[in-house]
Protein backbone atom coordinates (compact mmCIF):
# COMPACT_ATOMS: atom_id res chain seq x y z
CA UNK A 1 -1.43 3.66 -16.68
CA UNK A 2 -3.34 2.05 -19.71
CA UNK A 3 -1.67 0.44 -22.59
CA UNK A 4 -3.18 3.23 -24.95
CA UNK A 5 -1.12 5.85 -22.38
CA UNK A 6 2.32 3.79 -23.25
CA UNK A 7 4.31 5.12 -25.77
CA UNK A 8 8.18 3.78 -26.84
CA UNK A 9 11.26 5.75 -25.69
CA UNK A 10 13.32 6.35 -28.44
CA UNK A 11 17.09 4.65 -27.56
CA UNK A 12 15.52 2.92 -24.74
CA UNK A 13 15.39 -1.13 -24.58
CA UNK A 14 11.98 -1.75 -22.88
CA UNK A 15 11.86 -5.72 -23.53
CA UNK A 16 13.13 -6.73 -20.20
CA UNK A 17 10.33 -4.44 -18.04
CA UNK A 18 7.45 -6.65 -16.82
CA UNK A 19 4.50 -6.70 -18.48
CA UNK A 20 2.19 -8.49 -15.26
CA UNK A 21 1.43 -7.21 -12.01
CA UNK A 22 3.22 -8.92 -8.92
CA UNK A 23 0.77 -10.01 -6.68
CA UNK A 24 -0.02 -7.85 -3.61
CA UNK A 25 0.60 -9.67 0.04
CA UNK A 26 -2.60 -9.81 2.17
CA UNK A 27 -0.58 -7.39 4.71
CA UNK A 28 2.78 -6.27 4.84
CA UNK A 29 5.85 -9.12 6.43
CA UNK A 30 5.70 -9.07 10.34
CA UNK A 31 2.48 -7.83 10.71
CA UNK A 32 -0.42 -9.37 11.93
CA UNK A 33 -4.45 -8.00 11.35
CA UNK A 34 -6.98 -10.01 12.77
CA UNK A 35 -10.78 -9.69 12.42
CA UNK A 36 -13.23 -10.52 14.90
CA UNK A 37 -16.85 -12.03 14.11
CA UNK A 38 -19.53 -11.52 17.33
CA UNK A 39 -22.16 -14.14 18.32
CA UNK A 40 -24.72 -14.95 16.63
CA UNK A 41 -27.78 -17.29 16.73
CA UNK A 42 -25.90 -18.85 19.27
CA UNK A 43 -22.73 -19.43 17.96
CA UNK A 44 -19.72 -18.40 19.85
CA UNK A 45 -17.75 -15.39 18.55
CA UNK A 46 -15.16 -16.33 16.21
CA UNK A 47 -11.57 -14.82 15.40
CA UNK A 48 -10.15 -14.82 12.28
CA UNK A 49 -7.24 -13.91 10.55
CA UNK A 50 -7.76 -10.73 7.90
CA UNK A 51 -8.88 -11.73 4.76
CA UNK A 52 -10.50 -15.17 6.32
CA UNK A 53 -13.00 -15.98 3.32
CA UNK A 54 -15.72 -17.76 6.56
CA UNK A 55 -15.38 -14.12 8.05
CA UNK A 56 -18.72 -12.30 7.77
CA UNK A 57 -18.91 -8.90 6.75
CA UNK A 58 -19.78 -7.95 10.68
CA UNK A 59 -16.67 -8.85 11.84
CA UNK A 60 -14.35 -5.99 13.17
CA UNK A 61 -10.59 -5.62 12.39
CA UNK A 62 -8.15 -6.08 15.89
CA UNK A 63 -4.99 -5.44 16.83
CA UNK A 64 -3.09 -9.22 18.02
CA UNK A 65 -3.39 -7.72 21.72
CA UNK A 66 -7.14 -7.37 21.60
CA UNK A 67 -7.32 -10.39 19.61
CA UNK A 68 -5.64 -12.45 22.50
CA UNK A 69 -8.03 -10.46 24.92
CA UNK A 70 -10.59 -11.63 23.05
CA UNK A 71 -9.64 -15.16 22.77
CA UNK A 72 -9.27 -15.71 26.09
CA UNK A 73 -12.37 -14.89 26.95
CA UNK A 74 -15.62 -17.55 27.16
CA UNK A 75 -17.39 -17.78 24.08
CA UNK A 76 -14.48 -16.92 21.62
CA UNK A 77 -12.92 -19.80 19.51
CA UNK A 78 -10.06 -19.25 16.85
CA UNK A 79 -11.26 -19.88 13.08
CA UNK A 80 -8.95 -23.52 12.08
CA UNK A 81 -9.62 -22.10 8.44
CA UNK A 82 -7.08 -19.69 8.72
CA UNK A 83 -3.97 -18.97 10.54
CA UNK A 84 -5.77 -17.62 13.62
CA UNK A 85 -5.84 -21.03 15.59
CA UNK A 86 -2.42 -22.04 14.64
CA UNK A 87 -0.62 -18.35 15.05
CA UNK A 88 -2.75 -17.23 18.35
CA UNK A 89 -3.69 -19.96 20.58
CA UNK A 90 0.20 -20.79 21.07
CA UNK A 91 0.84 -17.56 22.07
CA UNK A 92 -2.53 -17.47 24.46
CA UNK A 93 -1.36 -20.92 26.17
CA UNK A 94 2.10 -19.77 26.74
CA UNK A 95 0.78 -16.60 28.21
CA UNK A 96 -1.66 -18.23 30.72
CA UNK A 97 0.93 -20.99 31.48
CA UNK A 98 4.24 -18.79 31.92
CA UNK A 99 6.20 -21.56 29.76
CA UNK A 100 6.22 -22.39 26.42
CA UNK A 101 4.07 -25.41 24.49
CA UNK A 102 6.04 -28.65 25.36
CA UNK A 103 8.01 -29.99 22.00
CA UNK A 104 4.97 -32.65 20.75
CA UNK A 105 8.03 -35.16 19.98
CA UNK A 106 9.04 -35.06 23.30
């Protein structure tokens, strides 16, 4: 709706209705979307979280299970630029080990 479209209620207090837009999450709570950029020139594949600004345009969107599938395979790293390192490799080591990450201050 445009501000030419708006027109007053009579008997209704509009004052207290926002006048801004609330800004829109990247993807809804819970849910994870992950994007996965091929080789090229050499460089290993990379996985990123969705919306990564260092993803390419190439890159294809994945579920987390095909991400994981993909990150354990040679020649895929996690992008450190977004939350793709720090949310999926955890979850790839405790897979492959059967046990969770030891507590660092331990």
């Amino acid at each position: 709706m445009t501000s030419a479209q708006l027109r007053p209620i009579p008997g209704i207090d509009l004052s207290t209705v926002p006048t801004t837009r609330r800004p829109t999450p990247a993807a809804p709570a819970g849910r994870w979307a992950w994007v996965l950029d091929g080789r090229t020139r050499g460089r290993a594949a990379t996985l990123h979280a969705e919306g990564c600004r260092t993803a390419t345009d190439r890159a294809r969107p994945l579920g987390t299970t095909a991400a994981l599938d993909a990150l354990a395979r040679p020649g895929t790293v996690a992008c450190t630029g977004c939350d793709a390192a720090e949310t999926l490799l955890p979850i790839l080591r405790h897979g492959q080990n059967g046990a969770p990450d030891p507590d660092p201050g331990d």
